[in-house]
PDB file of N, CA and C in Angstrom:
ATOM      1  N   UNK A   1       5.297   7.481  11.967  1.00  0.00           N
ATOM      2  CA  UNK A   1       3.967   7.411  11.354  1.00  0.00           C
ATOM      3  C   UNK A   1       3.021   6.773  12.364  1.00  0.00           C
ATOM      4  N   UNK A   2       1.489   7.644  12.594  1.00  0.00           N
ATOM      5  CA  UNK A   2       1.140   6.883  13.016  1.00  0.00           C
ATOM      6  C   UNK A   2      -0.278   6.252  12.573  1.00  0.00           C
ATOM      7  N   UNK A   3      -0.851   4.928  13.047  1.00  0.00           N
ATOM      8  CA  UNK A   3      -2.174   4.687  12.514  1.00  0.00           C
ATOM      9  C   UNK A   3      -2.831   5.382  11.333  1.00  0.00           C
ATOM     10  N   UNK A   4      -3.382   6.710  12.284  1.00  0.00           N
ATOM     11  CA  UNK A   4      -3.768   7.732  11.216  1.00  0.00           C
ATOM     12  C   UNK A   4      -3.341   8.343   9.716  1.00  0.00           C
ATOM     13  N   UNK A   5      -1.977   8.097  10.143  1.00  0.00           N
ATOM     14  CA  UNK A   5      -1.287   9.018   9.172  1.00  0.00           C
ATOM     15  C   UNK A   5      -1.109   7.953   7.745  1.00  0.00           C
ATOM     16  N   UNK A   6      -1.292   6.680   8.502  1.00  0.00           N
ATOM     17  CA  UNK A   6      -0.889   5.643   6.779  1.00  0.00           C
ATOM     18  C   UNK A   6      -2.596   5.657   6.605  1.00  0.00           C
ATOM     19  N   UNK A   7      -3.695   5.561   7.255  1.00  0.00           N
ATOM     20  CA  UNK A   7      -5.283   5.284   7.031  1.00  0.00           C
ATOM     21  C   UNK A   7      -5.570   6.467   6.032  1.00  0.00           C
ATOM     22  N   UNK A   8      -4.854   7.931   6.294  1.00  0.00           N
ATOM     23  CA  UNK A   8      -4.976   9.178   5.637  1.00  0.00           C
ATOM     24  C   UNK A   8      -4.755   8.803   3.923  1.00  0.00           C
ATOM     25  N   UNK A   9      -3.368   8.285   4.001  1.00  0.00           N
ATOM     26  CA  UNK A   9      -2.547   7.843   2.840  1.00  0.00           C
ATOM     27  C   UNK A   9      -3.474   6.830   1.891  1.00  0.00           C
ATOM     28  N   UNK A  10      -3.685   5.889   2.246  1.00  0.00           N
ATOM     29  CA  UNK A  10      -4.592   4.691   2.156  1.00  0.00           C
ATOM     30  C   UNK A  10      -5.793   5.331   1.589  1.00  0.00           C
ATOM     31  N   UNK A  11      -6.728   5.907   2.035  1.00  0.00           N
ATOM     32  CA  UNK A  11      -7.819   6.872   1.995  1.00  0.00           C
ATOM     33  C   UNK A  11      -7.699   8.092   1.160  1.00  0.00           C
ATOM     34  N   UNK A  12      -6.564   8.140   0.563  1.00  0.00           N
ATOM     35  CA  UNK A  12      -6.233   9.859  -0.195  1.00  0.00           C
ATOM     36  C   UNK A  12      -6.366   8.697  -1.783  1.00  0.00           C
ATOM     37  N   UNK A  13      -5.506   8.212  -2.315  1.00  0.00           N
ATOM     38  CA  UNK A  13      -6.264   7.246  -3.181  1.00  0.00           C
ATOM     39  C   UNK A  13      -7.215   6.995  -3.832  1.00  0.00           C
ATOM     40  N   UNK A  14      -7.649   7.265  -5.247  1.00  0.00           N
ATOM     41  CA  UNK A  14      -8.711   6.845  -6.024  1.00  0.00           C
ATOM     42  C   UNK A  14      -9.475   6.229  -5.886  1.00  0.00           C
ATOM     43  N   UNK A  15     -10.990   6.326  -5.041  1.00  0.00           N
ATOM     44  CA  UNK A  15     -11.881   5.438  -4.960  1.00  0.00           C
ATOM     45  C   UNK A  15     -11.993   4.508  -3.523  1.00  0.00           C
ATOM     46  N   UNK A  16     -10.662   4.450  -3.148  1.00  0.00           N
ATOM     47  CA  UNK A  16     -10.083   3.981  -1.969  1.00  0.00           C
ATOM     48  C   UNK A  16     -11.324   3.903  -0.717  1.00  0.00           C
ATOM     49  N   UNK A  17     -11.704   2.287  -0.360  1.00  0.00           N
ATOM     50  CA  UNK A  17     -12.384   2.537   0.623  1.00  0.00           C
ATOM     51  C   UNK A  17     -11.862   1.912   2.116  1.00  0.00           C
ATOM     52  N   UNK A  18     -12.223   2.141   3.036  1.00  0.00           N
ATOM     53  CA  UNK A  18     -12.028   1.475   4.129  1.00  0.00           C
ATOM     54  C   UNK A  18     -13.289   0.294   4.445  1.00  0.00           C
ATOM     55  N   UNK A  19     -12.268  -0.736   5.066  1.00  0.00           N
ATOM     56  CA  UNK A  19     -13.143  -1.768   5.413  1.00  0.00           C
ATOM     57  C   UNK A  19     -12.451  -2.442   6.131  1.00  0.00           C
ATOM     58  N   UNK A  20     -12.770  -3.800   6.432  1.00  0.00           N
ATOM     59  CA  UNK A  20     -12.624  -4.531   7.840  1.00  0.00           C
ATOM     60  C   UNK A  20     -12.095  -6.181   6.902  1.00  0.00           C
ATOM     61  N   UNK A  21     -11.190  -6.791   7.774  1.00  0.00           N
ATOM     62  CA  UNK A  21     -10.551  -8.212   7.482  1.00  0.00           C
ATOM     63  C   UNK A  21     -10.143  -8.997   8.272  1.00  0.00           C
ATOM     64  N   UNK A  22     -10.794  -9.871   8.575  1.00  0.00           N
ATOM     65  CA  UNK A  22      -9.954 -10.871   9.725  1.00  0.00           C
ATOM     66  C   UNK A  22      -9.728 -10.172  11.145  1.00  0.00           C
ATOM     67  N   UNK A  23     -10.499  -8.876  11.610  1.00  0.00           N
ATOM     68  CA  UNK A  23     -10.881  -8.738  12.808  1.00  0.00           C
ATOM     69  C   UNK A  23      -9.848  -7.170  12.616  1.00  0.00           C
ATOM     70  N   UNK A  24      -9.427  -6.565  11.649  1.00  0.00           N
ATOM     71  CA  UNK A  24      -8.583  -5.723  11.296  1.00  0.00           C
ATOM     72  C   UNK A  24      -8.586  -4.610   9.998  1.00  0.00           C
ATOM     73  N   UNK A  25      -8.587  -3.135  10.080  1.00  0.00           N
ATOM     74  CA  UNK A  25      -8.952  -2.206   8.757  1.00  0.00           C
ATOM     75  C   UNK A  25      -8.312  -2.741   7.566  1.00  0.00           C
ATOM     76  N   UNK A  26      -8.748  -2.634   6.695  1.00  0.00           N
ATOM     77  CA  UNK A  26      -8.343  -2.755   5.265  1.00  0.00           C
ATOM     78  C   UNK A  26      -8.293  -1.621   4.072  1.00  0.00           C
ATOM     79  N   UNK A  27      -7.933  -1.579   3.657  1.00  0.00           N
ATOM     80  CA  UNK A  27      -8.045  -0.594   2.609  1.00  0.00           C
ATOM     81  C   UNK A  27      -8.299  -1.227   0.952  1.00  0.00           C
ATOM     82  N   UNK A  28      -9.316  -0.970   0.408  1.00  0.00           N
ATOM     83  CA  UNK A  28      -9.566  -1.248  -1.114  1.00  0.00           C
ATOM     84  C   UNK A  28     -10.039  -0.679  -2.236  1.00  0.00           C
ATOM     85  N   UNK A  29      -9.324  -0.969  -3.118  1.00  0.00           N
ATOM     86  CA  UNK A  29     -10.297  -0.242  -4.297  1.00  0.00           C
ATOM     87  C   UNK A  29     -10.522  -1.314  -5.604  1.00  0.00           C
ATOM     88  N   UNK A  30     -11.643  -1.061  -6.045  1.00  0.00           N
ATOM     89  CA  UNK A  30     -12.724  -2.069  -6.735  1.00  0.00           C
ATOM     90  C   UNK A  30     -12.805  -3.525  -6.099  1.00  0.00           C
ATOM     91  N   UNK A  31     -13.116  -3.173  -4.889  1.00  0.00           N
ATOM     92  CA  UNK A  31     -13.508  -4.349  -3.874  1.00  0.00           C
ATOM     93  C   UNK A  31     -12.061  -5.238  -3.408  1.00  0.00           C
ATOM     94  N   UNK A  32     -10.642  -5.027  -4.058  1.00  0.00           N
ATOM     95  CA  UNK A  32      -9.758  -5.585  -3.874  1.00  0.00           C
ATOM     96  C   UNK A  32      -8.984  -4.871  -3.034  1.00  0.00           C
ATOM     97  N   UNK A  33      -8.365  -5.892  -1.558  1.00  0.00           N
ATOM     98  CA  UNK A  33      -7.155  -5.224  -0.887  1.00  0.00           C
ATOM     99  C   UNK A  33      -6.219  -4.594  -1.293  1.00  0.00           C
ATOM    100  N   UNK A  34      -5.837  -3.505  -0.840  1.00  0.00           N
ATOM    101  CA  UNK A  34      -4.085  -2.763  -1.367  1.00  0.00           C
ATOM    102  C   UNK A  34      -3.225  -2.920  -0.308  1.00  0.00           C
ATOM    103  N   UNK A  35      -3.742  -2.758   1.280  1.00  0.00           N
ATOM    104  CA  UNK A  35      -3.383  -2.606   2.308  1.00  0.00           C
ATOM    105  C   UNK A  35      -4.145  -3.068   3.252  1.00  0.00           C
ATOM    106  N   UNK A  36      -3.351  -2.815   4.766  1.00  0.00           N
ATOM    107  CA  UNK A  36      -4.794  -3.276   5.917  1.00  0.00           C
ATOM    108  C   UNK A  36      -3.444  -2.747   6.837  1.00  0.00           C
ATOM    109  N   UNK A  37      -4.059  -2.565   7.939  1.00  0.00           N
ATOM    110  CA  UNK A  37      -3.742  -2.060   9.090  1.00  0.00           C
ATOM    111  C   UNK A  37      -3.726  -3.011  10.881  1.00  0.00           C
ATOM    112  N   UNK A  38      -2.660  -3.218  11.308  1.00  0.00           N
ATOM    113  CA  UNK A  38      -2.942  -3.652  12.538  1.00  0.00           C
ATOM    114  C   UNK A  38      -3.228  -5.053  12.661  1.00  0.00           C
ATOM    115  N   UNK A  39      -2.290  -5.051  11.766  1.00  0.00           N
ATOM    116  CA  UNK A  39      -1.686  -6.817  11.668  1.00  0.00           C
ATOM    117  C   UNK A  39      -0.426  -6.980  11.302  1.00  0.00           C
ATOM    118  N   UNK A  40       0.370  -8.113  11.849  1.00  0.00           N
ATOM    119  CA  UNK A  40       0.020  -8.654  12.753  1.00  0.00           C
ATOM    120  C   UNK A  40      -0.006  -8.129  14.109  1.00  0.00           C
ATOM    121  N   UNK A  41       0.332  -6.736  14.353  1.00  0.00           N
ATOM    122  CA  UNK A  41      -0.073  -5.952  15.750  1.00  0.00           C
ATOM    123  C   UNK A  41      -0.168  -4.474  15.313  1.00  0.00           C
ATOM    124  N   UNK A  42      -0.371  -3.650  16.289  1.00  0.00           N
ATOM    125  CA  UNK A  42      -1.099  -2.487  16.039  1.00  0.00           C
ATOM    126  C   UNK A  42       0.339  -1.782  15.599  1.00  0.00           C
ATOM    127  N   UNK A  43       1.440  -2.164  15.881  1.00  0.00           N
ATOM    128  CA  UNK A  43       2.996  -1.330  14.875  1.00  0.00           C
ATOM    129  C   UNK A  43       2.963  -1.092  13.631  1.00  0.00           C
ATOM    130  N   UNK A  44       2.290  -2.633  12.889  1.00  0.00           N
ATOM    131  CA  UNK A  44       2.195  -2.359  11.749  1.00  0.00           C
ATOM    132  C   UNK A  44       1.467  -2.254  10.585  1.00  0.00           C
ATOM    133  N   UNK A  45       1.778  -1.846   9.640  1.00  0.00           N
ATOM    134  CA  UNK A  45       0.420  -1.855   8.320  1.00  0.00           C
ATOM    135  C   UNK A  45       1.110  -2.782   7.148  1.00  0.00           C
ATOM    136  N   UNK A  46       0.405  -2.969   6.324  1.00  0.00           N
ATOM    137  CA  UNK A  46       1.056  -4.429   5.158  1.00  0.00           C
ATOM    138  C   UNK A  46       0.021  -3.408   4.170  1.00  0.00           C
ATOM    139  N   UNK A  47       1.508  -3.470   2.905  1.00  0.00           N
ATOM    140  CA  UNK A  47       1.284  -3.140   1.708  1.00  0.00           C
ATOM    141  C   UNK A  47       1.244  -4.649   0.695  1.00  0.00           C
ATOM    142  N   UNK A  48       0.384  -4.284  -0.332  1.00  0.00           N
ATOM    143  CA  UNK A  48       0.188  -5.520  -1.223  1.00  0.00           C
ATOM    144  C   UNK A  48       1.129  -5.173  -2.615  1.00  0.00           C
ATOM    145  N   UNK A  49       2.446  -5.603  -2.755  1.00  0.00           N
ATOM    146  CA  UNK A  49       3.293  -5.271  -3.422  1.00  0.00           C
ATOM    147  C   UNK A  49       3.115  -6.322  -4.009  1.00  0.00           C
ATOM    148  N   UNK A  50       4.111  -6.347  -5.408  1.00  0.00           N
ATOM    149  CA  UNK A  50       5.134  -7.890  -6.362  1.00  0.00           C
ATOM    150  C   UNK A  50       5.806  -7.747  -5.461  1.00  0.00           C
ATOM    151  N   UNK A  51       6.643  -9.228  -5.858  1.00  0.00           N
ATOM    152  CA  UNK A  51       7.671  -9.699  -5.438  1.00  0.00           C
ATOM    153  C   UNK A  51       8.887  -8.427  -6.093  1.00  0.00           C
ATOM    154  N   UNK A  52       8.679  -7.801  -6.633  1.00  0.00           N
ATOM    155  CA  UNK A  52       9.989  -7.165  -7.979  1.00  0.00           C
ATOM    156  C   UNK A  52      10.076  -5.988  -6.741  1.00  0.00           C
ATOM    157  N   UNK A  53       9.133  -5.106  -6.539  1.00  0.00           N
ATOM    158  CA  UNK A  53       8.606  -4.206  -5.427  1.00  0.00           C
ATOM    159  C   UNK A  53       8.585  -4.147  -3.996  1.00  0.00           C
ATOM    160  N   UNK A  54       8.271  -5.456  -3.772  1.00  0.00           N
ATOM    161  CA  UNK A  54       9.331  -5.969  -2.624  1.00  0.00           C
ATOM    162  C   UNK A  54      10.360  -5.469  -2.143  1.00  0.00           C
ATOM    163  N   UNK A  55      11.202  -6.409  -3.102  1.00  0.00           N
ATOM    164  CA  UNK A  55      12.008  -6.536  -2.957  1.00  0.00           C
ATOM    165  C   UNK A  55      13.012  -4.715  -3.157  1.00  0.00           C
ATOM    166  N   UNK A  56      12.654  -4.206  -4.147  1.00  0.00           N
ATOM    167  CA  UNK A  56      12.775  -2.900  -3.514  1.00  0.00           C
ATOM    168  C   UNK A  56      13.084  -2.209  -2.386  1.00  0.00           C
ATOM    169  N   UNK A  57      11.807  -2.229  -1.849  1.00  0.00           N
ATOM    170  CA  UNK A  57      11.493  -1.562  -0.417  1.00  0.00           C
ATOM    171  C   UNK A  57      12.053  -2.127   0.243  1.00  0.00           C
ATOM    172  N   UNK A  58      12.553  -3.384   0.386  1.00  0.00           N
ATOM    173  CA  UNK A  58      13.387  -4.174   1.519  1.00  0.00           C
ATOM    174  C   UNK A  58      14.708  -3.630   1.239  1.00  0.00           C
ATOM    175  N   UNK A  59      15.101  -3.095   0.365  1.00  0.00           N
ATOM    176  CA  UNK A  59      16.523  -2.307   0.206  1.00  0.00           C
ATOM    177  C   UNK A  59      16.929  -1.164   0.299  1.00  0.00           C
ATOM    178  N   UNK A  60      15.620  -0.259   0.200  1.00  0.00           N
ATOM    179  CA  UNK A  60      15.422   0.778  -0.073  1.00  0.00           C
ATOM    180  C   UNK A  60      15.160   1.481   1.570  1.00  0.00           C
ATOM    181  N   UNK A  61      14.483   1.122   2.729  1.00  0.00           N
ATOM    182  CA  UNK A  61      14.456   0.899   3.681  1.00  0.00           C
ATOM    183  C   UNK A  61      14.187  -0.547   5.039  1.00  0.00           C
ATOM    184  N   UNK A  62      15.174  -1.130   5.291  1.00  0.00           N
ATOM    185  CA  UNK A  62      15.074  -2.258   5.677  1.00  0.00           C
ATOM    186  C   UNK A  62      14.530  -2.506   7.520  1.00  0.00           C
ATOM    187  N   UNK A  63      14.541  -1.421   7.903  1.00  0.00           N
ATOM    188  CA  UNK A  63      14.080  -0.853   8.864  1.00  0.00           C
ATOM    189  C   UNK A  63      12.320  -0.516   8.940  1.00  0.00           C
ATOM    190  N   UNK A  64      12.289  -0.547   7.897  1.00  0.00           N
ATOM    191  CA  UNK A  64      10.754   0.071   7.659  1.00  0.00           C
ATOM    192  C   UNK A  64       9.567  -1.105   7.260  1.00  0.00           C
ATOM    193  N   UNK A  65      10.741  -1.658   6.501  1.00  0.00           N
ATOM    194  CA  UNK A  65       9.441  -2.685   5.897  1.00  0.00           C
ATOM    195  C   UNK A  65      10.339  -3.860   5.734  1.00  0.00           C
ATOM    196  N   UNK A  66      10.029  -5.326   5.670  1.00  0.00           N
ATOM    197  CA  UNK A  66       9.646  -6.778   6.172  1.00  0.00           C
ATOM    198  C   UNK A  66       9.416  -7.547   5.222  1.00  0.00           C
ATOM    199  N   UNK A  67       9.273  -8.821   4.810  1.00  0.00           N
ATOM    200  CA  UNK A  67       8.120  -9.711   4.573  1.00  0.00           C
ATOM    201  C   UNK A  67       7.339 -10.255   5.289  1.00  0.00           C
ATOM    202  N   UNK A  68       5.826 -10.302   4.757  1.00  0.00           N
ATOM    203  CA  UNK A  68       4.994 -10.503   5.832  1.00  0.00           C
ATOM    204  C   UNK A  68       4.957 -12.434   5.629  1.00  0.00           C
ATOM    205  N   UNK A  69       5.017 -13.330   7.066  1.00  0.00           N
ATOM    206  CA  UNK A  69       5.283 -14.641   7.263  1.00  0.00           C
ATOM    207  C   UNK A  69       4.758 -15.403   5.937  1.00  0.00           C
ATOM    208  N   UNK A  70       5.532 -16.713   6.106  1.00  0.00           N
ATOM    209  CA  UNK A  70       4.945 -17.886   5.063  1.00  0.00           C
ATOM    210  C   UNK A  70       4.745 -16.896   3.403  1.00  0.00           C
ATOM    211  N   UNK A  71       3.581 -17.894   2.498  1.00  0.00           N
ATOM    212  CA  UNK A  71       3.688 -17.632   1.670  1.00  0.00           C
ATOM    213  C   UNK A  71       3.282 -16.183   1.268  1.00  0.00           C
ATOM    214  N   UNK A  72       2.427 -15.546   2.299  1.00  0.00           N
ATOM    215  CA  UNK A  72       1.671 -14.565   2.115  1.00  0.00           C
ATOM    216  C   UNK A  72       3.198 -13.274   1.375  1.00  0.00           C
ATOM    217  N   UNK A  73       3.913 -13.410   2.303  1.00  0.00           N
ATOM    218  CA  UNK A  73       4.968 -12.472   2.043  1.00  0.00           C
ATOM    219  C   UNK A  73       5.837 -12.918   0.879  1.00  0.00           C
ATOM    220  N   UNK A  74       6.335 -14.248   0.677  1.00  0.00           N
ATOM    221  CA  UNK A  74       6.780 -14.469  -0.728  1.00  0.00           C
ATOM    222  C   UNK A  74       6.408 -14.241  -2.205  1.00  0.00           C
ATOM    223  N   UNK A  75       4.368 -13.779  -1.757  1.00  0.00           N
ATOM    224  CA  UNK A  75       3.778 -12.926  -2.813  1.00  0.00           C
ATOM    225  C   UNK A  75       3.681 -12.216  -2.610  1.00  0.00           C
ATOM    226  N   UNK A  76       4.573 -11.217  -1.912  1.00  0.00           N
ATOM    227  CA  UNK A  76       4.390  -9.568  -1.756  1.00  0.00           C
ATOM    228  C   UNK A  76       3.790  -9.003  -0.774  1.00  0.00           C
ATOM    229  N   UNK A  77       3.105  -9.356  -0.166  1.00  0.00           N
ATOM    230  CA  UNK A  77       2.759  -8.913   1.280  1.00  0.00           C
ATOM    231  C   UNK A  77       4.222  -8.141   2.166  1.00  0.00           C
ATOM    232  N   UNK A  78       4.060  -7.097   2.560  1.00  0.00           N
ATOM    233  CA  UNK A  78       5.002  -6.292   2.575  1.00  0.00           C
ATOM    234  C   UNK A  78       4.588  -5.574   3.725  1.00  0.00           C
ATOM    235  N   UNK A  79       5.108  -6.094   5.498  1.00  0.00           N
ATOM    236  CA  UNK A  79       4.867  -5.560   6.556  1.00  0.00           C
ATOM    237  C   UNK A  79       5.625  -4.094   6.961  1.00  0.00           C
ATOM    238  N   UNK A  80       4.496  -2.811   7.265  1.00  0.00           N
ATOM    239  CA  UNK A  80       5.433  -1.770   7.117  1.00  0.00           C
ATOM    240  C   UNK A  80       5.769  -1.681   8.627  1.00  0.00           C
ATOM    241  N   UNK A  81       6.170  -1.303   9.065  1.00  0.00           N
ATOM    242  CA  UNK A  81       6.585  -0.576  10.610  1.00  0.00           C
ATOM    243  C   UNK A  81       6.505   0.752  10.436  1.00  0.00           C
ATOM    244  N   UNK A  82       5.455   1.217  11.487  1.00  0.00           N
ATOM    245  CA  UNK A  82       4.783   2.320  11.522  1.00  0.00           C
ATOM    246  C   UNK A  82       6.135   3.473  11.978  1.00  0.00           C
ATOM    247  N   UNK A  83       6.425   3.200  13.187  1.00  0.00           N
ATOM    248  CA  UNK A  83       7.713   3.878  13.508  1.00  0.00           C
ATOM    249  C   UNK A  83       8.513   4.146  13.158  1.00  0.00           C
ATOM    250  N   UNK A  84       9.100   3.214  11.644  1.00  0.00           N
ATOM    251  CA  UNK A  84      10.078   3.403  11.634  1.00  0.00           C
ATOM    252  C   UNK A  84      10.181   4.114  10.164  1.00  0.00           C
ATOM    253  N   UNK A  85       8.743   4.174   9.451  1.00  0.00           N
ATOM    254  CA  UNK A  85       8.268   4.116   7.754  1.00  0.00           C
ATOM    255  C   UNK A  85       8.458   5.615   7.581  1.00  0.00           C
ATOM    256  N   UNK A  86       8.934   6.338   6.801  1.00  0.00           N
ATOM    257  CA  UNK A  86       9.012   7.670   6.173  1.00  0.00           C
ATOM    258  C   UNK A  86       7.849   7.844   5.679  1.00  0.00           C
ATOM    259  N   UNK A  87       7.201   8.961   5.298  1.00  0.00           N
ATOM    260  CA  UNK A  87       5.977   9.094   4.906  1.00  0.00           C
ATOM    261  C   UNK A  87       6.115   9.241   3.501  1.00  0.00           C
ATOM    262  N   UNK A  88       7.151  10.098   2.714  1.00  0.00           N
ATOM    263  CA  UNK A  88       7.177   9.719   1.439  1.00  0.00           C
ATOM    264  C   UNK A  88       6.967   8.436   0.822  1.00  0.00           C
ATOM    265  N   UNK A  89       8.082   7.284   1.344  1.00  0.00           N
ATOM    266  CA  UNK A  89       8.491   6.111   0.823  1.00  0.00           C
ATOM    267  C   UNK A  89       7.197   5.803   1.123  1.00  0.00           C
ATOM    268  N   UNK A  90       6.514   5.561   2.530  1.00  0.00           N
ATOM    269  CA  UNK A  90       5.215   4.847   2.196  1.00  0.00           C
ATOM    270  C   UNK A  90       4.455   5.414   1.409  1.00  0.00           C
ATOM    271  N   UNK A  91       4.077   6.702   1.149  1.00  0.00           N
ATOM    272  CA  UNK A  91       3.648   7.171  -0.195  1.00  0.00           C
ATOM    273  C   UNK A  91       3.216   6.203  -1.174  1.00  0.00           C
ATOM    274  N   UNK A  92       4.577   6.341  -1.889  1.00  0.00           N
ATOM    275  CA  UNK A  92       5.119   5.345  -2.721  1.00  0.00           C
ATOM    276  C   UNK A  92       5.066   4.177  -2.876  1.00  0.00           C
ATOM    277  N   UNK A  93       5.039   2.988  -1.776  1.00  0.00           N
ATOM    278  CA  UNK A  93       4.665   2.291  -1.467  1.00  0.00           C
ATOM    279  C   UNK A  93       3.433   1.450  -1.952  1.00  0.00           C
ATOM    280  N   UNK A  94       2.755   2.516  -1.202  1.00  0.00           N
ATOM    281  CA  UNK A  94       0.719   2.719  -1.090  1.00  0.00           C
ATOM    282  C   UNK A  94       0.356   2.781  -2.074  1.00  0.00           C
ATOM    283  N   UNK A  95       1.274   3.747  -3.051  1.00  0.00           N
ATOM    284  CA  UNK A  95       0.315   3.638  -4.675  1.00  0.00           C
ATOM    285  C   UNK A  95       1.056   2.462  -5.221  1.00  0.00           C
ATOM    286  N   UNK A  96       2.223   1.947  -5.442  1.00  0.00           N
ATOM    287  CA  UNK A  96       2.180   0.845  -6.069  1.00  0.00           C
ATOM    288  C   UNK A  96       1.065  -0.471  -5.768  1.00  0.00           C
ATOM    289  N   UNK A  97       0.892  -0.316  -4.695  1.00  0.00           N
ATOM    290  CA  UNK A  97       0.057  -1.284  -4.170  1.00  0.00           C
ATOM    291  C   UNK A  97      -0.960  -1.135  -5.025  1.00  0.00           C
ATOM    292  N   UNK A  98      -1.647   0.453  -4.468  1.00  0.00           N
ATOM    293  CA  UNK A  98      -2.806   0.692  -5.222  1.00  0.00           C
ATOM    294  C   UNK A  98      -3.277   0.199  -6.870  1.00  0.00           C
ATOM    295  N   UNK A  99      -1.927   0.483  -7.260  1.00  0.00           N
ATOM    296  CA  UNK A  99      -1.789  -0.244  -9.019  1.00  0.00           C
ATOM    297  C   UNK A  99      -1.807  -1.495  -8.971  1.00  0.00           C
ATOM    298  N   UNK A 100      -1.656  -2.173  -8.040  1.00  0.00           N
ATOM    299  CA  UNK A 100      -1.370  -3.553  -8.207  1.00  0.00           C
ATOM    300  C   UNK A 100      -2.846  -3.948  -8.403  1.00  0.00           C
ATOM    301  N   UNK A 101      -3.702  -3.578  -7.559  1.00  0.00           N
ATOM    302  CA  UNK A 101      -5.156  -4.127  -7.455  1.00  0.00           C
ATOM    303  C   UNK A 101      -6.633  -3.298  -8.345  1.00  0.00           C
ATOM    304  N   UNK A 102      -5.771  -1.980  -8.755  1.00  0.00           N
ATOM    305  CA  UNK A 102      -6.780  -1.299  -9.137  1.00  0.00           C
ATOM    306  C   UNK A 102      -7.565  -1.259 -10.314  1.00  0.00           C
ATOM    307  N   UNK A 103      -8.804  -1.305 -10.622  1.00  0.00           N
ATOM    308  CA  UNK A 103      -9.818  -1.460 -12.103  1.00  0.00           C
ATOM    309  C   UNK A 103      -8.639  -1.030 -13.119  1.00  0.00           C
ATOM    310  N   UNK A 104      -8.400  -1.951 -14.223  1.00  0.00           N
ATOM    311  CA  UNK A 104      -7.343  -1.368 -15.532  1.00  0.00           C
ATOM    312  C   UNK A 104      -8.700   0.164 -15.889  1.00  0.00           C
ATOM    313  N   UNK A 105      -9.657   0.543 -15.930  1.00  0.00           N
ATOM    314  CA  UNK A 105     -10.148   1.827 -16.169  1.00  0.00           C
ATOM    315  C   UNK A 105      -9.625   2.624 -15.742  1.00  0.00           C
ATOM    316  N   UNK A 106     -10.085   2.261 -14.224  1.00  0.00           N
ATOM    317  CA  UNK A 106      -9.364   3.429 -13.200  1.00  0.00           C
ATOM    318  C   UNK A 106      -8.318   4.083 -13.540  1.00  0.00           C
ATOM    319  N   UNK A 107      -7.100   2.820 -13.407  1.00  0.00           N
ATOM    320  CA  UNK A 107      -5.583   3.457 -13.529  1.00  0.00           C
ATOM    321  C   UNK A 107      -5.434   3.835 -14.936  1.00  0.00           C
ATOM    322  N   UNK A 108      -6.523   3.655 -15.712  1.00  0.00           N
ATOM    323  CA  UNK A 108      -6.067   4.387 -17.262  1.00  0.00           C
ATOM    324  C   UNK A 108      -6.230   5.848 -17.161  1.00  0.00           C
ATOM    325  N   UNK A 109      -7.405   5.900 -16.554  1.00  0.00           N
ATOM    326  CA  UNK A 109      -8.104   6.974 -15.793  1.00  0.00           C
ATOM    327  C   UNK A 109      -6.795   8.596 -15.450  1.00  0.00           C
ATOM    328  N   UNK A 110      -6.416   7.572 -14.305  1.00  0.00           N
ATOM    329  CA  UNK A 110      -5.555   8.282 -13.736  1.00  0.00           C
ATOM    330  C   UNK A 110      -3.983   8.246 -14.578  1.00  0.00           C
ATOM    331  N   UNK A 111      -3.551   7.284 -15.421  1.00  0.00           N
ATOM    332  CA  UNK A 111      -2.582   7.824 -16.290  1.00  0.00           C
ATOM    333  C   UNK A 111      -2.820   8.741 -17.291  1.00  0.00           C
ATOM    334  N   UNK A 112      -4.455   8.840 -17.548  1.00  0.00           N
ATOM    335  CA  UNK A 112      -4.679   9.875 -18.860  1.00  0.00           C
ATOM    336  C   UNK A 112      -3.970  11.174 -17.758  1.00  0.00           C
ATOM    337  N   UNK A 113      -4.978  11.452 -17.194  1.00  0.00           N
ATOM    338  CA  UNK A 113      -4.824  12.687 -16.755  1.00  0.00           C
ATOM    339  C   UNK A 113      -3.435  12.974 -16.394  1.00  0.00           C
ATOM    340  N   UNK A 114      -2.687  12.365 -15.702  1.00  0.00           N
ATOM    341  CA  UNK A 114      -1.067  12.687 -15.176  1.00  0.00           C
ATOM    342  C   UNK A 114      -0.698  13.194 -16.915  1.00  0.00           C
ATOM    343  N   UNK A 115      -0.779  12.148 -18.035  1.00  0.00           N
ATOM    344  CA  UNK A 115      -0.241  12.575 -19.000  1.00  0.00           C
ATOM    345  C   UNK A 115      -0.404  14.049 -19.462  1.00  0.00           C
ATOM    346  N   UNK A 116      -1.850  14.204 -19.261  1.00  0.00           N
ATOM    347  CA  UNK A 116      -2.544  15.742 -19.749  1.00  0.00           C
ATOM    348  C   UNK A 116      -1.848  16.953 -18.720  1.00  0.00           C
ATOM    349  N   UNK A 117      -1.924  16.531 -17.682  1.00  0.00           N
ATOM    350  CA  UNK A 117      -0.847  17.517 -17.383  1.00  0.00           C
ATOM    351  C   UNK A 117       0.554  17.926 -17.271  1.00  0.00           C
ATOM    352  N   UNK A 118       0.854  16.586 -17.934  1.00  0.00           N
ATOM    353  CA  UNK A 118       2.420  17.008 -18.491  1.00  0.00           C
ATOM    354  C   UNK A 118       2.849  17.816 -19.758  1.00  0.00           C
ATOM    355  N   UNK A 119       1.822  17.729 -19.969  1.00  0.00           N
ATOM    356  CA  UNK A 119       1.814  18.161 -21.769  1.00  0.00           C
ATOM    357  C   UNK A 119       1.278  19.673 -21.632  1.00  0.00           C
ATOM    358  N   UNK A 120       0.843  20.234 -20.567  1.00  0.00           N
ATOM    359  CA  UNK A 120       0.215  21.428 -20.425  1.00  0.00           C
ATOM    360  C   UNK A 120       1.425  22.326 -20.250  1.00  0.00           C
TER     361      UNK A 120
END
């Protein structure tokens, strides 16, 4: 994966904007982080997971993704490695994140509709 390809991901996302943090891209929606890019070096990107989700992904691929240092990562901060991240799993990833931070409208939003087209 590279740069581009998680900023794409990040950016494909409901509302999803790009922006800037601590000298580094970010990704947000309703003004709140999900992600950011190129921290702590340009290898990697940090998803804003739970701890439950986490801990997941640290099992699920341990190669791919980290905790990010100190407390930041004991609340879910979740360092991906660009090289080494599948594009599905970060997928996956990216939208949990996305749920983690997103307007309760929004994601009602977007569960109506998934529902409506299950039912079709």
């Amino acid at each position: 994966m590279k740069p581009d390809g998680f900023r794409r991901l990040a950016l494909a996302l409901p509302e999803a904007i790009e922006s800037a943090h601590m000298n580094h891209p970010d990704f947000r929606v309703g003004g709140r982080i999900f992600a950011t890019l190129g921290a702590p070096d340009a290898a990697h990107g940090m998803v804003k997971l739970k701890p439950d989700q986490q801990a997941l992904f640290l099992r699920v691929d341990p190669a791919a993704f980290t905790l990010a240092a100190g407390a930041w990562g004991r609340r879910g901060s979740t360092l991906v490695r660009l090289a080494s991240v599948k594009t599905g799993v970060l997928r996956d990833a990216m939208r949990m994140a996305w749920r983690n931070v997103a307007p309760r409208r929004l994601v009602s939003e977007i569960d109506g509709s998934i529902d409506a087209e299950n039912c079709a």
